[in-house]
Each structure stands twice: as C-alpha cells, then as structure tokens.
PDB file of N, CA and C in Angstrom:
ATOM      1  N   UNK A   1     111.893  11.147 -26.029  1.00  0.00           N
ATOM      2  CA  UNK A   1     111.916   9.779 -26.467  1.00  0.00           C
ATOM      3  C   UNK A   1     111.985   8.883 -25.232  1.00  0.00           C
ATOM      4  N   UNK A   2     111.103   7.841 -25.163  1.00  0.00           N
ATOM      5  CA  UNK A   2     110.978   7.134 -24.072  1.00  0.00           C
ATOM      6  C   UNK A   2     112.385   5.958 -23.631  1.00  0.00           C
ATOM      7  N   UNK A   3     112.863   6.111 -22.775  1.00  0.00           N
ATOM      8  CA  UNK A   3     114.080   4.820 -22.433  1.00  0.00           C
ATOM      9  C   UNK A   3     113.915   3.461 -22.593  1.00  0.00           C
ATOM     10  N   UNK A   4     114.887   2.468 -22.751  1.00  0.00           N
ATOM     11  CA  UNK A   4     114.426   1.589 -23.522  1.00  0.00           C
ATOM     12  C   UNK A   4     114.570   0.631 -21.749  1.00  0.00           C
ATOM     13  N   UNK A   5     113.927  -0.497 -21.836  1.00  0.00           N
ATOM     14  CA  UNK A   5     113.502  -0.970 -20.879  1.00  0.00           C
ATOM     15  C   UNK A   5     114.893  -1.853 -20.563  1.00  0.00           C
ATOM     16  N   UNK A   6     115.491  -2.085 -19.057  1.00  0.00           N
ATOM     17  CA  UNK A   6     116.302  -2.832 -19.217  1.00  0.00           C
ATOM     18  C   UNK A   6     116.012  -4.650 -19.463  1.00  0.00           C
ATOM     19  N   UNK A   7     114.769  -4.858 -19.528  1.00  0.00           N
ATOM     20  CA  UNK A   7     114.243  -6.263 -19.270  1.00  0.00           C
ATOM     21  C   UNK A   7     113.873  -6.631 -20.655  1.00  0.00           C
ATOM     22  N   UNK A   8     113.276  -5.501 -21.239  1.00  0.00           N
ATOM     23  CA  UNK A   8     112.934  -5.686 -22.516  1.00  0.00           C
ATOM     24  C   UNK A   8     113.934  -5.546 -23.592  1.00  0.00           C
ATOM     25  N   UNK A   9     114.082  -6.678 -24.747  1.00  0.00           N
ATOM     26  CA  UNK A   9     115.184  -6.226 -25.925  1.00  0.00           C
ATOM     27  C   UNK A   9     115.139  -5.227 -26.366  1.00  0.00           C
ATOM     28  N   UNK A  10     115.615  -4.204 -26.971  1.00  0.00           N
ATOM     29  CA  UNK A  10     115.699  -3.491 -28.136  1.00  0.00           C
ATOM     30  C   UNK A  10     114.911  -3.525 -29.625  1.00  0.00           C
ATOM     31  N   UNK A  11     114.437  -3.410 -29.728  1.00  0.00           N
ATOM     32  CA  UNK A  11     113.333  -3.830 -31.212  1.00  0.00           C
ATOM     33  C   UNK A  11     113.607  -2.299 -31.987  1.00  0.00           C
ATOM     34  N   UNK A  12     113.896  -2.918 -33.209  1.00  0.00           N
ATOM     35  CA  UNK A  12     113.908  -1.771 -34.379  1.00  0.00           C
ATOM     36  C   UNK A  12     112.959  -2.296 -35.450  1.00  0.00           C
ATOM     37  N   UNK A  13     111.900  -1.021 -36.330  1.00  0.00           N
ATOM     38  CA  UNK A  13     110.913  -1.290 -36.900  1.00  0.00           C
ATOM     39  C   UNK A  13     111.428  -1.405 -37.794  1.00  0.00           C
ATOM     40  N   UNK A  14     111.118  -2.596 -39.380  1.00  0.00           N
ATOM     41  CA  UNK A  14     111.118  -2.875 -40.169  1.00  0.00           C
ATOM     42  C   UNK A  14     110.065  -3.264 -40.903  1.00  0.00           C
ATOM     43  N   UNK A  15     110.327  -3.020 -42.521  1.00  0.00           N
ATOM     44  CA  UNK A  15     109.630  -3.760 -43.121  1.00  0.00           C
ATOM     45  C   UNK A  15     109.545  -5.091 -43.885  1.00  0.00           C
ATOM     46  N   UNK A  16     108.427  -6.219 -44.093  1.00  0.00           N
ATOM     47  CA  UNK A  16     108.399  -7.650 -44.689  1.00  0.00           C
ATOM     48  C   UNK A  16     107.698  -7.466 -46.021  1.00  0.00           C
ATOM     49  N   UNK A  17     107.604  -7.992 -46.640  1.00  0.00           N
ATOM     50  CA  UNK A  17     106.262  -8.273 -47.810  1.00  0.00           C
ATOM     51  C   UNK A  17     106.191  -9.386 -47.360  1.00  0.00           C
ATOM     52  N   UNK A  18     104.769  -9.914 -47.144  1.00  0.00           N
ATOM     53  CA  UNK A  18     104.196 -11.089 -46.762  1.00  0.00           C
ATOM     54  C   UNK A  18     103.108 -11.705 -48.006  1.00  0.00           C
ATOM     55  N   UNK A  19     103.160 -12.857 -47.789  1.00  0.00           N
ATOM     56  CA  UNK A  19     102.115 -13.194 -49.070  1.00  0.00           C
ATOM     57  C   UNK A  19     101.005 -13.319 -48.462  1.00  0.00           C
ATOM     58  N   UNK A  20      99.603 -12.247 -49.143  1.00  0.00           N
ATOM     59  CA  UNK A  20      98.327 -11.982 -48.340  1.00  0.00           C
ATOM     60  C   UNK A  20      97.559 -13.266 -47.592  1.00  0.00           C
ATOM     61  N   UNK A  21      97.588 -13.885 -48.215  1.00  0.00           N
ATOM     62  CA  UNK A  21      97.101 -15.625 -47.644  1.00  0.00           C
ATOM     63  C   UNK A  21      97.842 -15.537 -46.080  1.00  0.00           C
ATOM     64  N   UNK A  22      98.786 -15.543 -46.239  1.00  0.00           N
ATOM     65  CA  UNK A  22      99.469 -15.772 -45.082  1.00  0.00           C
ATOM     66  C   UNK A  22      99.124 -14.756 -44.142  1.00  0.00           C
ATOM     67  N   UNK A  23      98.792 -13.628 -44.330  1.00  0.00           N
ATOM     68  CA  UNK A  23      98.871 -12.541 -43.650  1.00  0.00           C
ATOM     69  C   UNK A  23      97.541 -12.309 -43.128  1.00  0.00           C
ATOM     70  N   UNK A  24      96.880 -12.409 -44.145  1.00  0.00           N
ATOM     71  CA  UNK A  24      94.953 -12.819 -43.013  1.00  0.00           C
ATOM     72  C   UNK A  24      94.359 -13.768 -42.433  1.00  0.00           C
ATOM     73  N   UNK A  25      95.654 -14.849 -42.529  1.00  0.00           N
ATOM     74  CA  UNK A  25      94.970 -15.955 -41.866  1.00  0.00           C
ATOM     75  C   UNK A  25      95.763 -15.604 -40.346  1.00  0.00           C
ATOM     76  N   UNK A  26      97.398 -14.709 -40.128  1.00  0.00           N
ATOM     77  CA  UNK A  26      97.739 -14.556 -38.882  1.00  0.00           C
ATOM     78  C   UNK A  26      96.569 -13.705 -38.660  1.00  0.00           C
ATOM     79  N   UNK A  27      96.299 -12.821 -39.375  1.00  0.00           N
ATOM     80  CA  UNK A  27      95.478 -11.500 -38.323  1.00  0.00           C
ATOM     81  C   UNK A  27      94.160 -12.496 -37.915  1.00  0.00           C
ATOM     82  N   UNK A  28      93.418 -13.281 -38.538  1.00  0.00           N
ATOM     83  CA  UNK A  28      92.617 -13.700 -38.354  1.00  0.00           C
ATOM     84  C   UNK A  28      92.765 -14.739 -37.023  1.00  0.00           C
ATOM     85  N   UNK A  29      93.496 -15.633 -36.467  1.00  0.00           N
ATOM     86  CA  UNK A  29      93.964 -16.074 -35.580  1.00  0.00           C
ATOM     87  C   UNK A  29      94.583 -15.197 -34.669  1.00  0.00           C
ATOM     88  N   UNK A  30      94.731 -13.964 -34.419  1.00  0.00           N
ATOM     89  CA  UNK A  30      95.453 -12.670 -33.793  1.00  0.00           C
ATOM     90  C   UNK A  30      96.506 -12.982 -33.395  1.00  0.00           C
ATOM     91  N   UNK A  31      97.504 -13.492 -34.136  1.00  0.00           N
ATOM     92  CA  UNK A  31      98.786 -13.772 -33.888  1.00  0.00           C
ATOM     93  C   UNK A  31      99.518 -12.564 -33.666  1.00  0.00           C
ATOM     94  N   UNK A  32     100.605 -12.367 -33.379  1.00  0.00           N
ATOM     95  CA  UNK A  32     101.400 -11.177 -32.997  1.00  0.00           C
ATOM     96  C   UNK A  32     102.385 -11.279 -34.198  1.00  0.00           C
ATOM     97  N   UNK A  33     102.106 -10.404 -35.302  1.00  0.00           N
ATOM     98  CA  UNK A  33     103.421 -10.538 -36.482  1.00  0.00           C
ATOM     99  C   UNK A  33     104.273 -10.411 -36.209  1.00  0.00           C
ATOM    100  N   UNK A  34     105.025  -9.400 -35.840  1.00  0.00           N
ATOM    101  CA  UNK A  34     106.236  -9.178 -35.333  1.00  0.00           C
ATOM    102  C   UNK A  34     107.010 -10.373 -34.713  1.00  0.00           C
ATOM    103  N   UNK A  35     106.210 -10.655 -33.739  1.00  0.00           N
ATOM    104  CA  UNK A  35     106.815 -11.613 -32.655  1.00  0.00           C
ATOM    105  C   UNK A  35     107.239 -12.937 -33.750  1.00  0.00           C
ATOM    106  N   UNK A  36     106.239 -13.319 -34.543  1.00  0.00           N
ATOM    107  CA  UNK A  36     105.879 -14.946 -35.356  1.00  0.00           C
ATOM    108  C   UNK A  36     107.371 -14.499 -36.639  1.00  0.00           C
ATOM    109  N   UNK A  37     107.415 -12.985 -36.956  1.00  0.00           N
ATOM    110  CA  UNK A  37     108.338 -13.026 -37.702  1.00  0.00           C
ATOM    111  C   UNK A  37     109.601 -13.226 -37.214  1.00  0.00           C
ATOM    112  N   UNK A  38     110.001 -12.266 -36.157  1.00  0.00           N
ATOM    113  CA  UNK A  38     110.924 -12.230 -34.859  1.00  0.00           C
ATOM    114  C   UNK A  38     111.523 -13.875 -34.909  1.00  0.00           C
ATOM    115  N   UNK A  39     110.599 -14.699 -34.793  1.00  0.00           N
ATOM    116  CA  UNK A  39     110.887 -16.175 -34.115  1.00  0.00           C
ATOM    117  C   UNK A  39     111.011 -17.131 -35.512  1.00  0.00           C
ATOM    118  N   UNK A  40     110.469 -16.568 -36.335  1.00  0.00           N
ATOM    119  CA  UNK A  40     110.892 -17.516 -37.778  1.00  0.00           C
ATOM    120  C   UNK A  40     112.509 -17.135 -38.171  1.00  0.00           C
ATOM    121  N   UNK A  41     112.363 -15.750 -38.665  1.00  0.00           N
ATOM    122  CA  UNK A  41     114.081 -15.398 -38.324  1.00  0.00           C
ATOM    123  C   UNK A  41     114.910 -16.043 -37.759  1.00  0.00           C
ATOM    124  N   UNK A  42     114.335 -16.207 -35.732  1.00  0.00           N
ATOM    125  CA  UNK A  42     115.750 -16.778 -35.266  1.00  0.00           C
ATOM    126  C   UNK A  42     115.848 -18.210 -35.774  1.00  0.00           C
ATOM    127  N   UNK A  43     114.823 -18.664 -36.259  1.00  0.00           N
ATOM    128  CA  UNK A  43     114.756 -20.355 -36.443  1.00  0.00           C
ATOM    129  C   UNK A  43     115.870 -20.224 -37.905  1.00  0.00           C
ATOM    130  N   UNK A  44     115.848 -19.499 -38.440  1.00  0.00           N
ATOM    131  CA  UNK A  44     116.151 -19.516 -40.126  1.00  0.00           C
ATOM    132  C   UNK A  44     118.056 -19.127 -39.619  1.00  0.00           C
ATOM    133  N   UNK A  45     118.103 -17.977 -38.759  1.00  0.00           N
ATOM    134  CA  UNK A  45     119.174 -17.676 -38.186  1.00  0.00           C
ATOM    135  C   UNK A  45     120.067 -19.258 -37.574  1.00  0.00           C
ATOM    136  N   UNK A  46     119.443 -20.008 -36.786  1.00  0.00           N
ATOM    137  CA  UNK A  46     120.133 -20.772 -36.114  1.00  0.00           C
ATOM    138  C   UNK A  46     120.157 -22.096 -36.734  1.00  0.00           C
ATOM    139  N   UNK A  47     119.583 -22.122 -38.133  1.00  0.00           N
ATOM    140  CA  UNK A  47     119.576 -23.403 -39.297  1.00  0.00           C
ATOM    141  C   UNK A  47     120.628 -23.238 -40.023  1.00  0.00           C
ATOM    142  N   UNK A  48     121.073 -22.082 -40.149  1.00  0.00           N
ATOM    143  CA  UNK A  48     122.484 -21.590 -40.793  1.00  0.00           C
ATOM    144  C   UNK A  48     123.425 -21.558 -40.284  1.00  0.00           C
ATOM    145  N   UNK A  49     123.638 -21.306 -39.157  1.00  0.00           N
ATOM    146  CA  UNK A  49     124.161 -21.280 -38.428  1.00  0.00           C
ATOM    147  C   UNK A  49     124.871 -22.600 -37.983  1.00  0.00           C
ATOM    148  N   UNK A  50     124.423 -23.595 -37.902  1.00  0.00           N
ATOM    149  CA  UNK A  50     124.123 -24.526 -37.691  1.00  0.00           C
ATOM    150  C   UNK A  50     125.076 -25.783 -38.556  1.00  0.00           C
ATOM    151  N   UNK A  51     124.375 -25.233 -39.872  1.00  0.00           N
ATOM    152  CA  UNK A  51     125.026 -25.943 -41.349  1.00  0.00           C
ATOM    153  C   UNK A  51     126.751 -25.461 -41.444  1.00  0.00           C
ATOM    154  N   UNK A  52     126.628 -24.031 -41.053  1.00  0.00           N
ATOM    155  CA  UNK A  52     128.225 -23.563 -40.929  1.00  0.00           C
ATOM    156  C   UNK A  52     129.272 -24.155 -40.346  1.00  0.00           C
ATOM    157  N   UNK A  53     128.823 -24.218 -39.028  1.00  0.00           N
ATOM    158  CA  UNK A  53     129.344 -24.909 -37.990  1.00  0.00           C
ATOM    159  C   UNK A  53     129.896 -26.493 -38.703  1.00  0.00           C
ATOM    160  N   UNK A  54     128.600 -26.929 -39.103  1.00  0.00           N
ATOM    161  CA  UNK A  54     128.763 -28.431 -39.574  1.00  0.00           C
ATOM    162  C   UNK A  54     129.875 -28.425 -40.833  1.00  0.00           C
ATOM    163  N   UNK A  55     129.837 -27.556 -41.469  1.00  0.00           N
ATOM    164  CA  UNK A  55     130.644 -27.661 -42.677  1.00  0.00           C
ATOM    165  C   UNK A  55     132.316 -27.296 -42.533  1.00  0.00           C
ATOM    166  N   UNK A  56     132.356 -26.300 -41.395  1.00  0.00           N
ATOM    167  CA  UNK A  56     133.901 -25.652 -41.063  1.00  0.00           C
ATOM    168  C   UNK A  56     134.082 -27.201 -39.834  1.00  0.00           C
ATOM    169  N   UNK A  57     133.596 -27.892 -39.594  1.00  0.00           N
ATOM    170  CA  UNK A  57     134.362 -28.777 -38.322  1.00  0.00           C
ATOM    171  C   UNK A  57     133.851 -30.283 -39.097  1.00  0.00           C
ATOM    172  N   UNK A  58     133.779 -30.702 -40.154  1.00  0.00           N
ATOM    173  CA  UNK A  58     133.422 -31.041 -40.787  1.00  0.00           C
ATOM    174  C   UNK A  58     134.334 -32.321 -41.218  1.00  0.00           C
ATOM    175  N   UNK A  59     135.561 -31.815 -40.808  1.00  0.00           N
ATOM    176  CA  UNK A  59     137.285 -32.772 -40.925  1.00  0.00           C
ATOM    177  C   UNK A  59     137.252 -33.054 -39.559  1.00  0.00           C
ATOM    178  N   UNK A  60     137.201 -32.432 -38.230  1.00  0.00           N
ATOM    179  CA  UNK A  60     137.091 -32.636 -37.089  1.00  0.00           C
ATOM    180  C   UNK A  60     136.794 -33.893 -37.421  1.00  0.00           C
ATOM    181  N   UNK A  61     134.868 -33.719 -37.234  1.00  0.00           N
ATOM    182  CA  UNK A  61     134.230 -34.801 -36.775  1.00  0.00           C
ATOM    183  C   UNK A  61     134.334 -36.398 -38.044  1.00  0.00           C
ATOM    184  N   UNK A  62     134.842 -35.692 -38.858  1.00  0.00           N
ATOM    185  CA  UNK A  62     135.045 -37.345 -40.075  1.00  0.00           C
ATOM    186  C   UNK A  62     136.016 -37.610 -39.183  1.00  0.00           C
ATOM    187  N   UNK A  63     137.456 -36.814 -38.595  1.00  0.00           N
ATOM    188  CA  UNK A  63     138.916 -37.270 -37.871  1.00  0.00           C
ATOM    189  C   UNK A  63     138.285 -38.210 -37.160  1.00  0.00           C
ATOM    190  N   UNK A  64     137.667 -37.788 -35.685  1.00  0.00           N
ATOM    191  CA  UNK A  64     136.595 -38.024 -34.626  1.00  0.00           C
ATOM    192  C   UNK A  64     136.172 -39.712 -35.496  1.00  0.00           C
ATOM    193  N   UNK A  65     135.454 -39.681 -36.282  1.00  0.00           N
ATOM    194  CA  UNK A  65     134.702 -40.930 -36.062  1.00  0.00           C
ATOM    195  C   UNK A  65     135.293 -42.211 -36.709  1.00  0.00           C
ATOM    196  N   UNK A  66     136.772 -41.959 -37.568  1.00  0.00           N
ATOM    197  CA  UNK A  66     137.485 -42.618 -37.841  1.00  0.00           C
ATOM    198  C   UNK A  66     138.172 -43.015 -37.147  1.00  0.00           C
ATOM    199  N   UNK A  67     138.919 -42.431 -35.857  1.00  0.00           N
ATOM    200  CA  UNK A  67     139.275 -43.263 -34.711  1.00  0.00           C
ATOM    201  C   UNK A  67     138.625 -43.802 -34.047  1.00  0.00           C
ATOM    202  N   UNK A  68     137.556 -43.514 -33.918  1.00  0.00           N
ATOM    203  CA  UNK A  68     136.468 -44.416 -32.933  1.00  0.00           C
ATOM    204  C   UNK A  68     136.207 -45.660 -33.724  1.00  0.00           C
ATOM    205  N   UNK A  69     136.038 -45.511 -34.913  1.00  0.00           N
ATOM    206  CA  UNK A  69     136.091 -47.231 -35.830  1.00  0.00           C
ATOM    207  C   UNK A  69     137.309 -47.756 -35.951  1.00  0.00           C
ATOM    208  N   UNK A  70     138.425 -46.928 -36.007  1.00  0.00           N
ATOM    209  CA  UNK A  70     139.484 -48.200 -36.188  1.00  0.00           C
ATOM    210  C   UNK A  70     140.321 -48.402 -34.086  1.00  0.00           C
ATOM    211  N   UNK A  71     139.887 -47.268 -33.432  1.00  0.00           N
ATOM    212  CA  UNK A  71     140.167 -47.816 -32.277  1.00  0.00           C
ATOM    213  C   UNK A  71     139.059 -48.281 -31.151  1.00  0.00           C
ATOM    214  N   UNK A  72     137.982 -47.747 -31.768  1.00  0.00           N
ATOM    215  CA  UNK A  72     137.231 -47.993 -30.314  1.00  0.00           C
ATOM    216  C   UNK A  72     136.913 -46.690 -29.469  1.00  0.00           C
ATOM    217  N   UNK A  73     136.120 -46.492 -28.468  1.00  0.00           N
ATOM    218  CA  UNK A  73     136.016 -45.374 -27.757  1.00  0.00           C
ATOM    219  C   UNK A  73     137.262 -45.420 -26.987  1.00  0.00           C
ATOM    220  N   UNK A  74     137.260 -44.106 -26.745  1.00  0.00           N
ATOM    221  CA  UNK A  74     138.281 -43.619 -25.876  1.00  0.00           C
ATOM    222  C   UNK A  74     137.505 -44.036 -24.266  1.00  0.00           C
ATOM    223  N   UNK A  75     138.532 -44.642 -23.000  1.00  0.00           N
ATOM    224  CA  UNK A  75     138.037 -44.953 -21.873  1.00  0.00           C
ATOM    225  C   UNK A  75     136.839 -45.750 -21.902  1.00  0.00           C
ATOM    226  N   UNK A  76     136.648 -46.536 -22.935  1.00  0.00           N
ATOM    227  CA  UNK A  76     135.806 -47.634 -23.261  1.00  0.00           C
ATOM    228  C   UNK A  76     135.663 -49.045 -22.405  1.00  0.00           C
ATOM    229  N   UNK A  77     136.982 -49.252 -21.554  1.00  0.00           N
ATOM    230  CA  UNK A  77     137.048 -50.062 -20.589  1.00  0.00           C
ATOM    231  C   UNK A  77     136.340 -49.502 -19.498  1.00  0.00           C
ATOM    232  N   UNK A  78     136.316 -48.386 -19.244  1.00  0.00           N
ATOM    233  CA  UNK A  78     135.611 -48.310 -18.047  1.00  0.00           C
ATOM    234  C   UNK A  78     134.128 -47.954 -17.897  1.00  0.00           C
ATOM    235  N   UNK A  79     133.224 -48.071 -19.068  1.00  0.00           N
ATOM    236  CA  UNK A  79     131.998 -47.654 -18.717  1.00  0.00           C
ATOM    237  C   UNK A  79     131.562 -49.186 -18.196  1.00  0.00           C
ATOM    238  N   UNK A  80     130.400 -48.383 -17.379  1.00  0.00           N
ATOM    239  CA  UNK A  80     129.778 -49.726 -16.902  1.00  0.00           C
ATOM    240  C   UNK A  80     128.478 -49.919 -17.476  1.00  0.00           C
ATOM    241  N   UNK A  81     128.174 -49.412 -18.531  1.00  0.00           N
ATOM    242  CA  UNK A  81     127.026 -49.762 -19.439  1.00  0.00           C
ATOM    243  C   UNK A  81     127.354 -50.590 -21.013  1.00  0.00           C
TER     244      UNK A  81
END
C-alpha cells in the first residue's frame, strides 16, 4: 500500500447520489467531482458552523451592543476618526 503524502491530505473514498443533470453538465465542463464536492461540503460545513457560533454567543453579542447604545464605545475619546 502506497504512503500517504506528507503535503497531500488524506482523502477517503466515498459515495454521493448526484442528480444526473448536475452530473453531465460537471463531466461535460471536466470539472474534478471530488474536489467540487470536497469544497461544497466545506462551504455547507463552515455555514453551520457559523450559525452555531452565532446562536451559542448570541447573549454575548445582544450584552455587547446594548452597552455600546446606552454607553457609547469603549475608548471612544480617543479615536481620531
């Protein structure tokens, strides 16, 4: 079995069902599936990700912007813009 490259990730084969439309118009443009799936994933990965974040700190940032309206920025005297 060949060693896995240190430069290169790790890739494990899986399977998608794709809807055929979609799927002959990549081959037809010679897109790289893998890769286009690879990169929709991380997009779908880091949209969730994302929303989580927003929802668990969520009291934070309401805390956060309620002092800034009833006081003002913090070190607000000293910008020079």
């Amino acid at each position: 079995m060949p060693r896995p490259s240190k430069t290169a990730p790790m890739r494990r084969p899986t399977n998608v069902t794709l809807p055929p439309d979609l799927l002959a118009e990549a081959r037809a443009l010679d897109l790289n599936i893998s890769q286009a799936c690879a990169q929709g994933l991380a997009a779908a990965i880091a949209s969730v990700r994302a929303r989580q974040w927003l929802a668990e700190n969520r009291e934070a940032l309401e805390s956060s912007r309620r002092y800034v309206e009833e006081n003002g920025l913090p070190l607000a005297d000293f910008r020079t813009f």
